[in-house]
Protein backbone atom coordinates (compact mmCIF):
# COMPACT_ATOMS: atom_id res chain seq x y z
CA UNK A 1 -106.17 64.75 52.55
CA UNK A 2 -106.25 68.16 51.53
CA UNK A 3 -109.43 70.41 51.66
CA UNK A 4 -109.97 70.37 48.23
CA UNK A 5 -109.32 66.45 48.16
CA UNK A 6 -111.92 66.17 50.92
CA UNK A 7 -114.58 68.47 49.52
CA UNK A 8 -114.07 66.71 45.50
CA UNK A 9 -114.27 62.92 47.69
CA UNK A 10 -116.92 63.98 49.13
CA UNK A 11 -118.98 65.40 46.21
CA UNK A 12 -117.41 63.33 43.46
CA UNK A 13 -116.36 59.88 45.11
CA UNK A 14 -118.71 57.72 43.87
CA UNK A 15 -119.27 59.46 40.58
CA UNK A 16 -115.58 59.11 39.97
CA UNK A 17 -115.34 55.34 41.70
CA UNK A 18 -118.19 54.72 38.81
CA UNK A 19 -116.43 56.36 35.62
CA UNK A 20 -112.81 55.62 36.36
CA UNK A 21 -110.89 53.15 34.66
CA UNK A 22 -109.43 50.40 37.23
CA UNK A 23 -105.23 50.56 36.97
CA UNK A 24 -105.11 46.85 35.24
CA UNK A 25 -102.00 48.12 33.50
CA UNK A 26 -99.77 49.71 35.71
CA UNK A 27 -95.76 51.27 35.56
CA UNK A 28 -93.37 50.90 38.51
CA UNK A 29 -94.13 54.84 39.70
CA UNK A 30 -97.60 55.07 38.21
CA UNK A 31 -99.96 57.22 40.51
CA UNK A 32 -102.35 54.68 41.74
CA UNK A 33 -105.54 55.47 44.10
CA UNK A 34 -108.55 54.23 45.57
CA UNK A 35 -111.80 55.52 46.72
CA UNK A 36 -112.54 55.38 50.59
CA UNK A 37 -115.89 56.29 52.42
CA UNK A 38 -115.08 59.77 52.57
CA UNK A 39 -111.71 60.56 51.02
CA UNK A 40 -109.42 59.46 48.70
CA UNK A 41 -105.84 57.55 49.71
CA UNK A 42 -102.89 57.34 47.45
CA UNK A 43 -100.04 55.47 46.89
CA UNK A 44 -96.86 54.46 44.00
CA UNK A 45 -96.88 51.28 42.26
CA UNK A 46 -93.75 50.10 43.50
CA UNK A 47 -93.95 46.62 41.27
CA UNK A 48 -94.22 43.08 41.62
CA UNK A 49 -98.18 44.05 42.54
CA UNK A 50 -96.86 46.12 45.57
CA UNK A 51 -97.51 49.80 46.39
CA UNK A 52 -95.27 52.11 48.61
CA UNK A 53 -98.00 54.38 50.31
CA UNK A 54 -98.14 56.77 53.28
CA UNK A 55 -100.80 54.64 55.65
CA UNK A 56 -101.16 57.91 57.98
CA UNK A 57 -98.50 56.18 60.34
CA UNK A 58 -95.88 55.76 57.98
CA UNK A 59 -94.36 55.00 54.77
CA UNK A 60 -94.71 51.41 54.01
CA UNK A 61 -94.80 48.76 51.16
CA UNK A 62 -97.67 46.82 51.15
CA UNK A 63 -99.76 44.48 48.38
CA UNK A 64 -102.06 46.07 45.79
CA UNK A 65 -104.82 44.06 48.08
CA UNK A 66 -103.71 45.93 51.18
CA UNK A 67 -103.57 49.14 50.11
CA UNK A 68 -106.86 48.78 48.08
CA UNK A 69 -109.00 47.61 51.09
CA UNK A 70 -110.71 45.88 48.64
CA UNK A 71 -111.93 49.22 46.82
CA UNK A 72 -111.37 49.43 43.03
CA UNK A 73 -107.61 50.60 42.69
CA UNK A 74 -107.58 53.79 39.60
CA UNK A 75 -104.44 55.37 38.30
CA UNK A 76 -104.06 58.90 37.79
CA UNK A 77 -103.21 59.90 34.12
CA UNK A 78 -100.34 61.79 33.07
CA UNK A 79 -102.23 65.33 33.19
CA UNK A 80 -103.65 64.80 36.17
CA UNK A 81 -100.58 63.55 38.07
CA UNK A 82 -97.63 64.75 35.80
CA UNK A 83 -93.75 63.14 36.53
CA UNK A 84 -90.52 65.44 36.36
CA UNK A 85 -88.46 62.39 36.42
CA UNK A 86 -88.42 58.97 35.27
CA UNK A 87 -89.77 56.14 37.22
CA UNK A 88 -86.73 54.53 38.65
CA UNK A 89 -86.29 58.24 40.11
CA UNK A 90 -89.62 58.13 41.27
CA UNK A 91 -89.43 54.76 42.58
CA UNK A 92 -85.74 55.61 44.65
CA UNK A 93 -87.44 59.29 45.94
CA UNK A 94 -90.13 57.35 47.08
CA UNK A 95 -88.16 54.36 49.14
CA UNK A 96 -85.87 56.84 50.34
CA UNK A 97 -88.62 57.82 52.46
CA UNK A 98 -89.61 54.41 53.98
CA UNK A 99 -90.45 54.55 57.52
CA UNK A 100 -90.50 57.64 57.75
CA UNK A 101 -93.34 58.80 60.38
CA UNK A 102 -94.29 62.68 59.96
CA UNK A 103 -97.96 62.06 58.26
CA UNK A 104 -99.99 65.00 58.47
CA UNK A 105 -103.59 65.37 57.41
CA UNK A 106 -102.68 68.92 55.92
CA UNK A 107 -99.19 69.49 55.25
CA UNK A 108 -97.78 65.41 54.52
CA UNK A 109 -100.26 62.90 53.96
CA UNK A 110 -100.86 60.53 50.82
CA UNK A 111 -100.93 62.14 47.89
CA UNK A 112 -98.74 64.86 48.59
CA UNK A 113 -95.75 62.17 49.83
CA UNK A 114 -96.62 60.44 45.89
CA UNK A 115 -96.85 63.98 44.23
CA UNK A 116 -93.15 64.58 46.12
CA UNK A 117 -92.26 61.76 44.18
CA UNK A 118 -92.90 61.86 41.06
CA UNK A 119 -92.64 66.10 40.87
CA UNK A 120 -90.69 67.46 43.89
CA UNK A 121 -93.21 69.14 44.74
């Protein structure tokens, strides 16, 4: 979570939880998210209702069900979480990072392992 993640969960969550559209189409790479008590966790539709997320121990694949924690999954739009490659690219940046175990609340966590993705950056 970064601060400004933490402080716009914290002010906005449920406002945004209320307004957002649930991802009920989704795109192998789409930026998917969810809505926690508190902050907000993100993850990459990997397909076949599966996301590849960062879980704050590692990077795993997991169901849609899983990762959700029974929260209402959202996607990010394409201004709001923009691609500089195409979503097999996305998909192979992301699962070249499987397992990987260097989660940090301010430097590595969530959403900047699915930005890394599907930016580079």
């Amino acid at each position: 979570i970064t601060l400004l993640n933490a402080v716009d969960s914290a002010v906005l969550g449920n406002f945004r939880k209320l307004f957002a559209d649930e991802a009920t189409e989704v795109s192998v790479g789409d930026h998917l998210f969810v809505q926690r008590n508190g902050y907000t966790h993100h993850g990459l539709y990997y397909g076949q209702k599966k996301v590849i997320h960062y879980t704050g121990d590692r990077v795993v694949i997991d169901s849609l069900q899983a990762f959700s924690g029974g929260e209402k999954i959202l996607k990010k739009n394409w201004l709001e979480s923009p691609a500089s490659y195409s979503s097999t690219e996305i998909l192979a940046r992301a699962i070249s990072r499987m397992g990987e175990n260097k989660y940090n609340l301010i430097f590595n966590n969530c959403e900047h392992f699915v930005r890394w993705c599907r930016r580079g950056e």
